[in-house]
C-alpha atoms as a PDB file:
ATOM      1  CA  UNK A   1       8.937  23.561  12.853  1.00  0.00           C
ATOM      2  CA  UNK A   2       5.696  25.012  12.960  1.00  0.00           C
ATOM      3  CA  UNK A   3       4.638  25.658   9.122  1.00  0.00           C
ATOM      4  CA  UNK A   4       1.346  27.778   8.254  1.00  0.00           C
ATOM      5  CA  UNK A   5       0.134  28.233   5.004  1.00  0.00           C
ATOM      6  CA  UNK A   6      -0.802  31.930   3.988  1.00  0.00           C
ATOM      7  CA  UNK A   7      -3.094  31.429   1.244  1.00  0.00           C
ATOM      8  CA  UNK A   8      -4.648  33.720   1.755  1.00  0.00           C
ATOM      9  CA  UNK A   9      -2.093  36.489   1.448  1.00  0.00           C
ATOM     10  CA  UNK A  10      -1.931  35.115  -2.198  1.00  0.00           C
ATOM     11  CA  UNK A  11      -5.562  36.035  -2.951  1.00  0.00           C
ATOM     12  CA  UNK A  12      -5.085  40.173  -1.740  1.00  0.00           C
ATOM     13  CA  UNK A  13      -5.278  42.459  -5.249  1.00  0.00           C
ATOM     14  CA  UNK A  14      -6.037  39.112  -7.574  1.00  0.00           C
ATOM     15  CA  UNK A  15      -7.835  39.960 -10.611  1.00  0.00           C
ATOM     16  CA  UNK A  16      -9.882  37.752 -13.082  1.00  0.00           C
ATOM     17  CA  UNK A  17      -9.626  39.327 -16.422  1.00  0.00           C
ATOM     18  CA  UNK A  18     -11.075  37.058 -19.563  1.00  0.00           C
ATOM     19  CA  UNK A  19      -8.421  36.936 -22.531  1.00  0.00           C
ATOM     20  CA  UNK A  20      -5.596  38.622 -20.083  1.00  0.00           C
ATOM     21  CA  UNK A  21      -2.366  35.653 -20.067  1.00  0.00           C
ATOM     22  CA  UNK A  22      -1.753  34.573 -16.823  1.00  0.00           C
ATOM     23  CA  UNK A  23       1.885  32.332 -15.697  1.00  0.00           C
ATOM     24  CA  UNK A  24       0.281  29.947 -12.487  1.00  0.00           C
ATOM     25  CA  UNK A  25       2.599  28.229  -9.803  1.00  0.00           C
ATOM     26  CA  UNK A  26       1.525  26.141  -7.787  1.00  0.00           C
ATOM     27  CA  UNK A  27       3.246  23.090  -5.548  1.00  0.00           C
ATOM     28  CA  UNK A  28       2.242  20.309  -4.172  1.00  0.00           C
ATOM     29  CA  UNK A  29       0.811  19.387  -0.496  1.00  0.00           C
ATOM     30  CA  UNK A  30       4.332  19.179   1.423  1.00  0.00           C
ATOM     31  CA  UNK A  31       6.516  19.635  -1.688  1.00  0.00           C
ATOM     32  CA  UNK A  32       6.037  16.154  -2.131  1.00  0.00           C
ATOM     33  CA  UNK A  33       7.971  14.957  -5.815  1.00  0.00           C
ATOM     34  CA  UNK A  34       4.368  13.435  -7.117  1.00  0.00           C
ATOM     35  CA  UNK A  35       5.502  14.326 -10.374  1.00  0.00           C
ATOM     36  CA  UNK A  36       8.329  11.728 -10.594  1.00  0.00           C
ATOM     37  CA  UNK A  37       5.940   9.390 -11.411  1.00  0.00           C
ATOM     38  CA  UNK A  38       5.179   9.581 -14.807  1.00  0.00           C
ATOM     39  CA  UNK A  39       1.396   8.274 -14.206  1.00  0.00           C
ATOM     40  CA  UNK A  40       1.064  11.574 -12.052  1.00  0.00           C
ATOM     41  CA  UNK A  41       3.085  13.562 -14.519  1.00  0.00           C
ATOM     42  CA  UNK A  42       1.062  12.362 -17.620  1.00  0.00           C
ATOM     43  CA  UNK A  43      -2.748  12.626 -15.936  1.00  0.00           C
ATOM     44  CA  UNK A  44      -2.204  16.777 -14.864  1.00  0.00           C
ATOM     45  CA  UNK A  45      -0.992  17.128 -18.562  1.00  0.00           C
ATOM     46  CA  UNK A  46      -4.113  15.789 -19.537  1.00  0.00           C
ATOM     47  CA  UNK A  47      -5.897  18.108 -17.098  1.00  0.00           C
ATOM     48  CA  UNK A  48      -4.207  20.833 -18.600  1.00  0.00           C
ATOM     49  CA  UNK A  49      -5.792  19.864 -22.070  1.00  0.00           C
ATOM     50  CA  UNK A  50      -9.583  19.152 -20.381  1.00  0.00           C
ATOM     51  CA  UNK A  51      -8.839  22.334 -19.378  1.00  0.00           C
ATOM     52  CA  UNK A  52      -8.549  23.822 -22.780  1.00  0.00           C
ATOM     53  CA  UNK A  53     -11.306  21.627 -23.949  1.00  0.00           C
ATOM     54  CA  UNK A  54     -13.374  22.960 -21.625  1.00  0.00           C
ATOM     55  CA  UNK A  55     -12.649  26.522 -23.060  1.00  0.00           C
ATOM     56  CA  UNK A  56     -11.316  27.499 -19.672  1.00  0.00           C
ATOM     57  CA  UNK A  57      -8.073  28.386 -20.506  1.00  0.00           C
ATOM     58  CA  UNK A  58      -6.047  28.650 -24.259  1.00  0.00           C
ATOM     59  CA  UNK A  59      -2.525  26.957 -22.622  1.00  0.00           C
ATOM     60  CA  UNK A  60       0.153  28.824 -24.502  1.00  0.00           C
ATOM     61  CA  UNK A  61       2.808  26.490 -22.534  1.00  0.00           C
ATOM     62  CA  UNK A  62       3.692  24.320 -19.372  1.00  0.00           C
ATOM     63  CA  UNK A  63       6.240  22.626 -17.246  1.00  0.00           C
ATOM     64  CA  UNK A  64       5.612  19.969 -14.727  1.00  0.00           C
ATOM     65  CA  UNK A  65       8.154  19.984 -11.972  1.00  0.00           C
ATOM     66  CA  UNK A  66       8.306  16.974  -9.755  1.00  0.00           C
ATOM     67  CA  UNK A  67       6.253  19.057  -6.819  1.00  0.00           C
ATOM     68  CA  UNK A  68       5.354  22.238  -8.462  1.00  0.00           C
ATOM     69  CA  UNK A  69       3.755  23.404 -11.996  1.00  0.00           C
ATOM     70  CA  UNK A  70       4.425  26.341 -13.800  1.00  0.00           C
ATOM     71  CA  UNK A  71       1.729  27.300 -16.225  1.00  0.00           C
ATOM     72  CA  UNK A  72       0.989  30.076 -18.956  1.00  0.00           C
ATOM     73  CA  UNK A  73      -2.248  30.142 -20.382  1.00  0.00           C
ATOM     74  CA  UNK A  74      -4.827  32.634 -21.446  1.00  0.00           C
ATOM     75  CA  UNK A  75      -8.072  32.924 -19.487  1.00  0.00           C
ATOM     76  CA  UNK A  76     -11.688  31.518 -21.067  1.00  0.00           C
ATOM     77  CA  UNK A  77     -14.681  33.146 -21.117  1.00  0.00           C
ATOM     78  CA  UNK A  78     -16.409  30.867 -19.048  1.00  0.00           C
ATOM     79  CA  UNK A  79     -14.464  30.447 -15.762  1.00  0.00           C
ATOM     80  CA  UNK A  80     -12.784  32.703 -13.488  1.00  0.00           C
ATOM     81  CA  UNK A  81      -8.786  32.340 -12.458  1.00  0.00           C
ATOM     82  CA  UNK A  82      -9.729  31.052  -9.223  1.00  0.00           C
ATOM     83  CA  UNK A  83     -12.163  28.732 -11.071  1.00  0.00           C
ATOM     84  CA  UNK A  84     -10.075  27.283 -13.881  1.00  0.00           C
ATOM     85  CA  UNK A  85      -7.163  26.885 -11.241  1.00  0.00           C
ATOM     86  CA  UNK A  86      -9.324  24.905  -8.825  1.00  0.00           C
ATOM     87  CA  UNK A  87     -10.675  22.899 -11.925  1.00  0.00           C
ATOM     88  CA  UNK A  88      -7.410  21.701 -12.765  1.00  0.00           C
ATOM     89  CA  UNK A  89      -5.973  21.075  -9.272  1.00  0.00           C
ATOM     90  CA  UNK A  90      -9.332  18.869  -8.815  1.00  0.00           C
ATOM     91  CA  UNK A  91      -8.977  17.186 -11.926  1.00  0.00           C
ATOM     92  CA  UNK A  92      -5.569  16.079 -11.198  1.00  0.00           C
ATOM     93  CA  UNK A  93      -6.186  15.060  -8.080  1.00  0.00           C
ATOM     94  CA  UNK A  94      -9.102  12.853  -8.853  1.00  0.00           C
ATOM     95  CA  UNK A  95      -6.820  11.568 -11.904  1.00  0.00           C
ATOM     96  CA  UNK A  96      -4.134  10.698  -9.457  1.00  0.00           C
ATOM     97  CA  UNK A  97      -6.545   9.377  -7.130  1.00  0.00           C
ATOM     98  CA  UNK A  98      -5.373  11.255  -4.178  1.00  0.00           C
ATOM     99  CA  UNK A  99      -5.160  14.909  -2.881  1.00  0.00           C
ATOM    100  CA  UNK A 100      -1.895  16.121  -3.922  1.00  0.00           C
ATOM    101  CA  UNK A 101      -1.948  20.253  -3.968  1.00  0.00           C
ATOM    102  CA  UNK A 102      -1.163  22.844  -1.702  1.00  0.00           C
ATOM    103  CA  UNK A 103      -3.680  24.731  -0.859  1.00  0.00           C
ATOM    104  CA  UNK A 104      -3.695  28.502  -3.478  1.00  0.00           C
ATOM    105  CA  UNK A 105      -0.931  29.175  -6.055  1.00  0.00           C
ATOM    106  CA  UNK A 106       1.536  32.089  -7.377  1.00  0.00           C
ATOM    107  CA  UNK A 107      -0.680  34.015 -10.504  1.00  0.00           C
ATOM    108  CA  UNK A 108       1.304  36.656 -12.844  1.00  0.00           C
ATOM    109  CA  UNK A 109      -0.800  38.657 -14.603  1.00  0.00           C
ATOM    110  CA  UNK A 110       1.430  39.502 -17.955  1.00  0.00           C
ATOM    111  CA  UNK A 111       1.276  43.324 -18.906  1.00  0.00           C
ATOM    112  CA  UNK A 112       1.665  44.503 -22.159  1.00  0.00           C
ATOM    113  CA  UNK A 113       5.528  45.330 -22.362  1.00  0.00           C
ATOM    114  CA  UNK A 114       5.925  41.807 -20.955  1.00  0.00           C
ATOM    115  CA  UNK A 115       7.033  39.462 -23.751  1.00  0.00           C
ATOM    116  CA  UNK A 116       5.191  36.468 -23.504  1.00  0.00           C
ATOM    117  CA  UNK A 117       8.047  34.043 -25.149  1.00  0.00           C
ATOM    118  CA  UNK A 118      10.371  35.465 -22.744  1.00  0.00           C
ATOM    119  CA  UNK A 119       8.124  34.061 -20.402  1.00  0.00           C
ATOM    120  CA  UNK A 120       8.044  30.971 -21.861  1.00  0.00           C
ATOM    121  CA  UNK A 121      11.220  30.417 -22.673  1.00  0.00           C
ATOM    122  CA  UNK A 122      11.800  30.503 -18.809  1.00  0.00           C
ATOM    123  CA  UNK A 123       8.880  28.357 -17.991  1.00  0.00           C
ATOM    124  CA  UNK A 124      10.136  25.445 -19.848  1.00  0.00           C
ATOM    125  CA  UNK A 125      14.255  25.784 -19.115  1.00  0.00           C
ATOM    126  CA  UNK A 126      13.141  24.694 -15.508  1.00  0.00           C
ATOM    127  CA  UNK A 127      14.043  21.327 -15.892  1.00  0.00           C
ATOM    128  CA  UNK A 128      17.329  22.455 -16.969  1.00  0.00           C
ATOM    129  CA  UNK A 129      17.887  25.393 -14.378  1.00  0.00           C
ATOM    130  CA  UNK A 130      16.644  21.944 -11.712  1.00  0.00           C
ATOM    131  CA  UNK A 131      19.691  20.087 -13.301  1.00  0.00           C
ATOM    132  CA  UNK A 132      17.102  17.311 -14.292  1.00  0.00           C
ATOM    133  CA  UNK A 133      18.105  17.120 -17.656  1.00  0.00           C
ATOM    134  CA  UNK A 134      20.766  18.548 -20.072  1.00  0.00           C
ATOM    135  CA  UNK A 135      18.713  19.165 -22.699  1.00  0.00           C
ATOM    136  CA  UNK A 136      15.474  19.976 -22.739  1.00  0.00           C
ATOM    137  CA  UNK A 137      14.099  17.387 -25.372  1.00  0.00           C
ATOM    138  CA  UNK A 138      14.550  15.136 -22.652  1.00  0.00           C
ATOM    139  CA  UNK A 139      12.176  16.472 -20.595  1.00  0.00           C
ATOM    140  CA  UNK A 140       8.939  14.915 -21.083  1.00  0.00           C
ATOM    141  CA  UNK A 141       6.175  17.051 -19.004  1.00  0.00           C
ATOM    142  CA  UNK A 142       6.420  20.319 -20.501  1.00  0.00           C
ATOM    143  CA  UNK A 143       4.530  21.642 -24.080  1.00  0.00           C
ATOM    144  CA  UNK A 144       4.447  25.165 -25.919  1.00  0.00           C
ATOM    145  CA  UNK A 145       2.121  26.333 -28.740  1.00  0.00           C
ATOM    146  CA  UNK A 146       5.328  27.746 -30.917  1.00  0.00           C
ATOM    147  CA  UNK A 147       6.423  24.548 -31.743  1.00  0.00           C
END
């Protein structure tokens, strides 16, 4: 099977907008399950809060999948989308200690009529809709700022 990534299809009409809420995909290299592992799993959560730290993003809530990442998050004032997304995927990767990312990512833009815990709410039932878990307490990789 000959399989070519189109990355750059992803990038056409993208817009950077400081304080707009964004919901990221993005998978890894191959679909690979690095995420399993809960060394993996644990060091891009801890990306995710450098990233806040680094008043790149305001994460509003998350869900690690075994090979993809789902993420909702307001945008800084310092970085650009493209930026803060490449920041984290780096991070990660040098946290894992190996490259584990796809190349680009699925962005969402939320618009106003959009109801952002709606959007939540199916960010983190993932791991249920995947069948990894019954209940979502016993999920691990996944955080929101309601509760």
């Amino acid at each position: 099977m000959n399989y070519k990534c189109h990355g750059q299809n992803l990038r056409k009409g993208r817009h950077s907008q400081v304080n707009n809420i964004y919901h990221i995909t993005t998978v890894t290299h191959g679909r690979h399950d690095w995420f399993s592992d809960h060394l993996h799993a644990r060091e891009l959560c801890r990306s995710i809060h450098r990233s806040d730290q680094l008043l790149a993003s305001s994460t509003l809530c998350f869900v690690v999948m075994p090979d993809h990442l789902h993420w909702l998050f307001m945008l800084g004032e310092r970085y650009s989308l493209s930026h803060t997304i490449n920041m984290l995927k780096s991070s990660s990767a040098r946290r894992c200690g190996m490259p584990i990312w796809q190349k680009g990512y699925h962005d969402h833009a939320l618009r106003q009529e959009e109801s952002i815990k709606d959007v939540a709410r199916y960010i983190v039932a993932n791991p249920l809709r995947a069948k990894l878990v019954s209940r979502l307490a016993d999920y691990p990789y996944w955080n929101a700022t309601w509760l």
